[in-house]
PDB file of N, CA and C in Angstrom:
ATOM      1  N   UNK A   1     -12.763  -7.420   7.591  1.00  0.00           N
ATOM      2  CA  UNK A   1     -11.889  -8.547   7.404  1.00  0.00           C
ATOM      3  C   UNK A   1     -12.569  -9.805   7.929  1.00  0.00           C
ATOM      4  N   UNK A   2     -12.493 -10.732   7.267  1.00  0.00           N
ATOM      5  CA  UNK A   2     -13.027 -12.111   7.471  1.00  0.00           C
ATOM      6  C   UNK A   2     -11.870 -13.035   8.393  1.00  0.00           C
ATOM      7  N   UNK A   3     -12.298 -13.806   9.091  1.00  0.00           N
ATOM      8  CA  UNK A   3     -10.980 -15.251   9.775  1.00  0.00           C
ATOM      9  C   UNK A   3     -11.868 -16.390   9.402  1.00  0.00           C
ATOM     10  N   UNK A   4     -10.265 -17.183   8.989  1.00  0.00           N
ATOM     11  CA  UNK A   4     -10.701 -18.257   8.222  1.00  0.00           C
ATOM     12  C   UNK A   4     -11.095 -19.315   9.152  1.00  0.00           C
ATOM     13  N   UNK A   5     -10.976 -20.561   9.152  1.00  0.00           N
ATOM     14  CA  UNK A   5     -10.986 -21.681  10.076  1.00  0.00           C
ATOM     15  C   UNK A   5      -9.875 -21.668  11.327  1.00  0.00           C
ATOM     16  N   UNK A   6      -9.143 -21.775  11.038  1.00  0.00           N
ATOM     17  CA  UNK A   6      -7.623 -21.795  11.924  1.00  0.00           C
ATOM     18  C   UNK A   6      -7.665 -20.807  12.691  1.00  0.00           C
ATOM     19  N   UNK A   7      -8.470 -19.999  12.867  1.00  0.00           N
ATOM     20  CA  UNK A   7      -8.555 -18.457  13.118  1.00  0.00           C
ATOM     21  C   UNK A   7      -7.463 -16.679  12.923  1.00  0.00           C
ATOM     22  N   UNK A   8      -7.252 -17.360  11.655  1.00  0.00           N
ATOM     23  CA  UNK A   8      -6.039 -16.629  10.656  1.00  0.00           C
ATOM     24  C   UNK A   8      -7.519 -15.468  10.132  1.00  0.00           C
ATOM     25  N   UNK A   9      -6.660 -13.926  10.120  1.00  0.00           N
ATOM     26  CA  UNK A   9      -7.442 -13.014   9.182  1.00  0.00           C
ATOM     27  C   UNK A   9      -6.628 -13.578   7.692  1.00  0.00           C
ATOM     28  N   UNK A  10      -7.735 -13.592   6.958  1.00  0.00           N
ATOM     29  CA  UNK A  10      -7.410 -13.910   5.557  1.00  0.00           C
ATOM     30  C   UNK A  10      -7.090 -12.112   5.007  1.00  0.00           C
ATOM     31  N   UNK A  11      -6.561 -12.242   4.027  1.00  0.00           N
ATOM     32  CA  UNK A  11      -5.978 -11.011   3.308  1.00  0.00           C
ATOM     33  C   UNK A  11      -6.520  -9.798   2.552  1.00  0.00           C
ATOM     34  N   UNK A  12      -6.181  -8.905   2.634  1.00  0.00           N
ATOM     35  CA  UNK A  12      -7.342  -7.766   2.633  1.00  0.00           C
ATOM     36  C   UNK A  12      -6.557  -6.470   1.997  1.00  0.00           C
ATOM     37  N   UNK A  13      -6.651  -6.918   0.558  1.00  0.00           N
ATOM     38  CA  UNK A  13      -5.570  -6.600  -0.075  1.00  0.00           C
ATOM     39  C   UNK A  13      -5.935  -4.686  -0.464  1.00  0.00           C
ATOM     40  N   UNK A  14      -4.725  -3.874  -1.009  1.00  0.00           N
ATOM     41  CA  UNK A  14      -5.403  -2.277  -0.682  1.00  0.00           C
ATOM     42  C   UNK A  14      -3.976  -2.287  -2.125  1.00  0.00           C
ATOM     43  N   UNK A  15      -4.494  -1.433  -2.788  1.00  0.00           N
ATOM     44  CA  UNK A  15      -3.397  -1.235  -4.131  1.00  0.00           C
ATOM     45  C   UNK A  15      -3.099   0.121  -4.729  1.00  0.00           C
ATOM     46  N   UNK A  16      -2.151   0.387  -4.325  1.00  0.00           N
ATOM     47  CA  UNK A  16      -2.154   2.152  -4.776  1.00  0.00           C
ATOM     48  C   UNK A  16      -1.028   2.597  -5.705  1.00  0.00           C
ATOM     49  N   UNK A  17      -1.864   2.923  -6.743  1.00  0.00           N
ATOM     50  CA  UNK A  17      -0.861   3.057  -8.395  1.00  0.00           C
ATOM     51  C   UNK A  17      -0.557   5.096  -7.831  1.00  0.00           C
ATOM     52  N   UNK A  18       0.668   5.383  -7.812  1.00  0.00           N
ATOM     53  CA  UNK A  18       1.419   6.694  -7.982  1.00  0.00           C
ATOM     54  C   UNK A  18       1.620   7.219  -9.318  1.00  0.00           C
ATOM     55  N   UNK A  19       0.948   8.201  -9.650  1.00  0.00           N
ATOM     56  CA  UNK A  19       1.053   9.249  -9.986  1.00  0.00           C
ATOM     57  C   UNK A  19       1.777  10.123 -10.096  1.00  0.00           C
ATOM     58  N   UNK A  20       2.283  10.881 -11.155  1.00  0.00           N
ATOM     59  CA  UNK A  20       3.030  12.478 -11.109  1.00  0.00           C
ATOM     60  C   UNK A  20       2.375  13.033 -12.113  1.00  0.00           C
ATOM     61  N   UNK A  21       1.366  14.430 -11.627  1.00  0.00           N
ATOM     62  CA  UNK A  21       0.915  15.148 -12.521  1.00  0.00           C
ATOM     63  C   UNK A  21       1.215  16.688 -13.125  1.00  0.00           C
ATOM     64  N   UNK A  22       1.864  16.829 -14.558  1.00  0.00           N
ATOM     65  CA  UNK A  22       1.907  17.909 -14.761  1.00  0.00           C
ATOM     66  C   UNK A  22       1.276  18.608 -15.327  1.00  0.00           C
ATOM     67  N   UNK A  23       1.198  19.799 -15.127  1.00  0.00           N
ATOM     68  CA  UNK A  23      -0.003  20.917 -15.223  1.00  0.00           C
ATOM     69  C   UNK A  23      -0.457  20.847 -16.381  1.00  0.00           C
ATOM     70  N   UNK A  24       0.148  20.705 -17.750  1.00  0.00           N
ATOM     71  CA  UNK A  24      -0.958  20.002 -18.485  1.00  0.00           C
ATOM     72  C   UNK A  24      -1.618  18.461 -18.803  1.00  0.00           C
ATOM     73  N   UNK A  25      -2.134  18.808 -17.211  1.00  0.00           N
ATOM     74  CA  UNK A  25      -2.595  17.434 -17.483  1.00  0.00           C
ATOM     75  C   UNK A  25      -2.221  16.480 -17.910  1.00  0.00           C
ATOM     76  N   UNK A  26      -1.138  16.319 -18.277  1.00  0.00           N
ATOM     77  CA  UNK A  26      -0.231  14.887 -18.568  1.00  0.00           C
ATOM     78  C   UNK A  26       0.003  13.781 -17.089  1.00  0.00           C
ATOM     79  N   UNK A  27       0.269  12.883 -17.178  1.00  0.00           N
ATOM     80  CA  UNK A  27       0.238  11.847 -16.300  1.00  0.00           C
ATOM     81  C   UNK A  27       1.421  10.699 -16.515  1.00  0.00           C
ATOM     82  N   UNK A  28       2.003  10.860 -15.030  1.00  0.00           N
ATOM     83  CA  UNK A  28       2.851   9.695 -15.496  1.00  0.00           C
ATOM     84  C   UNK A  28       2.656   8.587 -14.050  1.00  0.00           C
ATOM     85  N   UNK A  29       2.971   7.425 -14.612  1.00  0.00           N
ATOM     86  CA  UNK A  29       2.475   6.744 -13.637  1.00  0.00           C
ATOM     87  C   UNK A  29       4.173   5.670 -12.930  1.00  0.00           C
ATOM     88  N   UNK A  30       4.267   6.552 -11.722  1.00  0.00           N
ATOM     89  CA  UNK A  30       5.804   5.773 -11.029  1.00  0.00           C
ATOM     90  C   UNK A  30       6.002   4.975 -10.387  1.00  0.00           C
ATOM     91  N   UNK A  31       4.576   4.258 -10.251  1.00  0.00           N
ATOM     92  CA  UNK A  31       4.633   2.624  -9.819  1.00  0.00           C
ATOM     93  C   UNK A  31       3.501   2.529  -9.024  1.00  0.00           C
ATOM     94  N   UNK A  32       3.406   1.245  -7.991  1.00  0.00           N
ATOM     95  CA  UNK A  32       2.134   0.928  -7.828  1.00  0.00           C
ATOM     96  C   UNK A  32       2.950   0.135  -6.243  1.00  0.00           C
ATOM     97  N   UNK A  33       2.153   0.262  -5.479  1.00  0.00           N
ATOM     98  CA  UNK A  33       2.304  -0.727  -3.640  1.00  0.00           C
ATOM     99  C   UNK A  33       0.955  -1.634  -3.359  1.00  0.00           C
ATOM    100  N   UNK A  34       1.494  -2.864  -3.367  1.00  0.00           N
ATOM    101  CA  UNK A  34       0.000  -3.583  -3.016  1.00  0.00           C
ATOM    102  C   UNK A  34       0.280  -3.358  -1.468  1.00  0.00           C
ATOM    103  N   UNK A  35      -0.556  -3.562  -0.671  1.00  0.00           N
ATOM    104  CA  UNK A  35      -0.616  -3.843   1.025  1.00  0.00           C
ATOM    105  C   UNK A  35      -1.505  -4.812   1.266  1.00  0.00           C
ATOM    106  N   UNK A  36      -1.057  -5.546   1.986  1.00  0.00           N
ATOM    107  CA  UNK A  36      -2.188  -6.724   3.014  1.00  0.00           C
ATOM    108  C   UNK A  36      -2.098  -6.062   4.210  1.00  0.00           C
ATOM    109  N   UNK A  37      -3.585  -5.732   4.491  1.00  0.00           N
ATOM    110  CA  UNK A  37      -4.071  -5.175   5.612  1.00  0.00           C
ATOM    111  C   UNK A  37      -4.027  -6.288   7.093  1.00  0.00           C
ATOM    112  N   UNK A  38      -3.952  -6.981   6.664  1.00  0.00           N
ATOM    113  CA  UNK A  38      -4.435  -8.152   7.522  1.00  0.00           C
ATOM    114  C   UNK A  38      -2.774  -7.728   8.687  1.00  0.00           C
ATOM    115  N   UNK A  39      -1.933  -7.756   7.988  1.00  0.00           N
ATOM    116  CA  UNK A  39      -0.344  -7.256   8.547  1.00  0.00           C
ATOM    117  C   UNK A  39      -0.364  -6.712   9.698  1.00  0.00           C
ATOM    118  N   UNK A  40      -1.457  -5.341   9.310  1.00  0.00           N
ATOM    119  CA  UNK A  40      -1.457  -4.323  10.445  1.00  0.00           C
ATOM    120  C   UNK A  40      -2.411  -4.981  11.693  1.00  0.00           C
ATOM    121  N   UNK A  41      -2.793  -5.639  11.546  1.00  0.00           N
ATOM    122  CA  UNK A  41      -3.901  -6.207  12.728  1.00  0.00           C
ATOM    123  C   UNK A  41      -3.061  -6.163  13.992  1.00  0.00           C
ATOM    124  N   UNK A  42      -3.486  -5.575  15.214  1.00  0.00           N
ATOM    125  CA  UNK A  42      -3.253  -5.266  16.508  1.00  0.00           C
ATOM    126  C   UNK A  42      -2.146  -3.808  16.571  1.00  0.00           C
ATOM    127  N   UNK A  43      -2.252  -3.407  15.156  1.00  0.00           N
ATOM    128  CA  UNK A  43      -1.081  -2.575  15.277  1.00  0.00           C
ATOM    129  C   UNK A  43      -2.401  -0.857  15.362  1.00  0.00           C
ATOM    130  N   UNK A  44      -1.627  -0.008  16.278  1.00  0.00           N
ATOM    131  CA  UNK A  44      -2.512   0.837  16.797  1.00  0.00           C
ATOM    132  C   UNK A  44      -2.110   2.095  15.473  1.00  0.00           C
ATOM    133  N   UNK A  45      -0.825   2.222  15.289  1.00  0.00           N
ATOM    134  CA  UNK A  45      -0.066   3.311  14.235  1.00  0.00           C
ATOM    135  C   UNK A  45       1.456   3.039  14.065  1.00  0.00           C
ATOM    136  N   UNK A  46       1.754   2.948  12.737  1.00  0.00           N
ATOM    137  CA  UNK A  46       2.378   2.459  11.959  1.00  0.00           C
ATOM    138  C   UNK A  46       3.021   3.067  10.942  1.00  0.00           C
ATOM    139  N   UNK A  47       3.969   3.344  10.748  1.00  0.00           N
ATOM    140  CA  UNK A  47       4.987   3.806   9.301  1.00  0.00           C
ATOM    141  C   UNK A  47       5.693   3.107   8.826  1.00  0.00           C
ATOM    142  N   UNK A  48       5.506   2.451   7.462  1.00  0.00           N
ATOM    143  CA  UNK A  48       6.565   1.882   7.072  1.00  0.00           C
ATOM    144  C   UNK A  48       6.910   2.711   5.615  1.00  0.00           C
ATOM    145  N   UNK A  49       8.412   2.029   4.943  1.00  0.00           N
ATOM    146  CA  UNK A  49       8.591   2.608   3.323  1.00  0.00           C
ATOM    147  C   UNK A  49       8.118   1.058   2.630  1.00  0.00           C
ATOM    148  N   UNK A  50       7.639   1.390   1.302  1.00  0.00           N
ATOM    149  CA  UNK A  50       7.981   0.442   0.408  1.00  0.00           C
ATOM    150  C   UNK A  50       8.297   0.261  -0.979  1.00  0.00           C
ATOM    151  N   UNK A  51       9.057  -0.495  -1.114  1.00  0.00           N
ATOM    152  CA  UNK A  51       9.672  -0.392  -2.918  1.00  0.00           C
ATOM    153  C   UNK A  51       8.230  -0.244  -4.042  1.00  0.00           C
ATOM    154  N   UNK A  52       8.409   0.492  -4.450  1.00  0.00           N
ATOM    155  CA  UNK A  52       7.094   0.594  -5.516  1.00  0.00           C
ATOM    156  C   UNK A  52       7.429  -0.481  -6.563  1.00  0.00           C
ATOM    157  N   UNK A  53       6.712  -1.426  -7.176  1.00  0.00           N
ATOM    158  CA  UNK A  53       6.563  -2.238  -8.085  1.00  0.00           C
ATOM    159  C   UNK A  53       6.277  -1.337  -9.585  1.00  0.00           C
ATOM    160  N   UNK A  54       6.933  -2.225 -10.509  1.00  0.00           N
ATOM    161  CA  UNK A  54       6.206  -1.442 -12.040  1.00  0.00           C
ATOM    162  C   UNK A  54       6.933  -0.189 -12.297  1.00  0.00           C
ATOM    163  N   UNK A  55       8.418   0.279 -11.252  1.00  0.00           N
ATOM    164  CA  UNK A  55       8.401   1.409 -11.365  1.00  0.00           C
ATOM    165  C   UNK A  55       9.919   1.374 -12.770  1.00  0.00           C
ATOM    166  N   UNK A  56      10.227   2.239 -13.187  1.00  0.00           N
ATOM    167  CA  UNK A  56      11.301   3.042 -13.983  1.00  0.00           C
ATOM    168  C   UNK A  56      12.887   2.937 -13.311  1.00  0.00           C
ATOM    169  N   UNK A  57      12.391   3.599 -12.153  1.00  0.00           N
ATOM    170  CA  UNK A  57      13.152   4.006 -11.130  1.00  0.00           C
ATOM    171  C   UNK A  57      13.071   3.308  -9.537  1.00  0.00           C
ATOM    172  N   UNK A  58      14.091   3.162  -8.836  1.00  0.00           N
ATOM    173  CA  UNK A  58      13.732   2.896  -7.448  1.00  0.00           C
ATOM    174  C   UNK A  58      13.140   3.820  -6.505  1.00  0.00           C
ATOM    175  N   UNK A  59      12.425   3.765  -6.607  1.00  0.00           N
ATOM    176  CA  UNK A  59      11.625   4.901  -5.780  1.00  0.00           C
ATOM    177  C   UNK A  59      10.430   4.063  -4.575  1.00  0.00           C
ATOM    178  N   UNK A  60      10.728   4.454  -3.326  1.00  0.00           N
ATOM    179  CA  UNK A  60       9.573   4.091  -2.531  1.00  0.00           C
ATOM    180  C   UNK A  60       8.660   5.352  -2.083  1.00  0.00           C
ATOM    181  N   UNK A  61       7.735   4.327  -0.990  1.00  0.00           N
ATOM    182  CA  UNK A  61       6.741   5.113  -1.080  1.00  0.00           C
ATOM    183  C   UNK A  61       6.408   4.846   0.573  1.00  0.00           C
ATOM    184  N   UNK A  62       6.316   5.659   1.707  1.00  0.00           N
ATOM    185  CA  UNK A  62       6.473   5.696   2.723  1.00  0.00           C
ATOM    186  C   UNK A  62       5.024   5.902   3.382  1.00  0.00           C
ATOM    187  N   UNK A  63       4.330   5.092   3.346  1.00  0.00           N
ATOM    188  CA  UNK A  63       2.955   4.536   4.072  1.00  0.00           C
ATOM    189  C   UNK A  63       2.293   4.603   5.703  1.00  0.00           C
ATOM    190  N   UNK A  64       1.784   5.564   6.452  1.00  0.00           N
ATOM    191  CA  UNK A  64       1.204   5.918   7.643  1.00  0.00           C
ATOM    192  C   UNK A  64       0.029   4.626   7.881  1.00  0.00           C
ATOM    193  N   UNK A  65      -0.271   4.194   8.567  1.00  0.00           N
ATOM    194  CA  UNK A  65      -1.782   3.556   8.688  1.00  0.00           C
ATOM    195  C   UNK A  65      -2.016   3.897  10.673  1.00  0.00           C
ATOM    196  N   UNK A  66      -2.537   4.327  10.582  1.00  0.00           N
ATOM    197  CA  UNK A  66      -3.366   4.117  12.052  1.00  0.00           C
ATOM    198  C   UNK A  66      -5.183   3.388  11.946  1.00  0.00           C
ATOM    199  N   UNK A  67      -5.392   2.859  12.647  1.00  0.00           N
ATOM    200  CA  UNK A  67      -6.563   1.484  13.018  1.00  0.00           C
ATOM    201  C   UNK A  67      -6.853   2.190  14.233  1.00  0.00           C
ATOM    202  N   UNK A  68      -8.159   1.607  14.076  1.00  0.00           N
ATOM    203  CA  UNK A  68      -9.179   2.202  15.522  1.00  0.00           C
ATOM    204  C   UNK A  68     -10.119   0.645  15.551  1.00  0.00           C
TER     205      UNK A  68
END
């Protein structure tokens, strides 16, 4: 992660499109979570949910991050 002037981390973006796969290989796709990493900064471990974008249905998607 880069800091800008102001000494702000600029955004550090992470994008994860969901999946449901059935056994023949068919694919359906139930939405997508962008994350800005920059969020988690000083955070040691972390759970949050989030609304999936793009989706059909309301469905979230419940996100772990731990940082070292």
């Amino acid at each position: 992660m880069t800091v800008d002037r102001n000494g702000m981390l600029n955004e550090q973006l992470v994008m994860f499109e969901i999946n449901q796969e059935y056994s023949g290989r068919e694919r359906i796709m139930l939405g997508t979570v962008t994350l800005n990493l920059a969020e988690y900064a000083g955070v040691v471990k972390e759970t949050r949910r989030y609304l999936m974008q793009d989706s059909k249905i309301n469905s979230t998607l419940k996100v772990g991050l731990e940082l070292w």
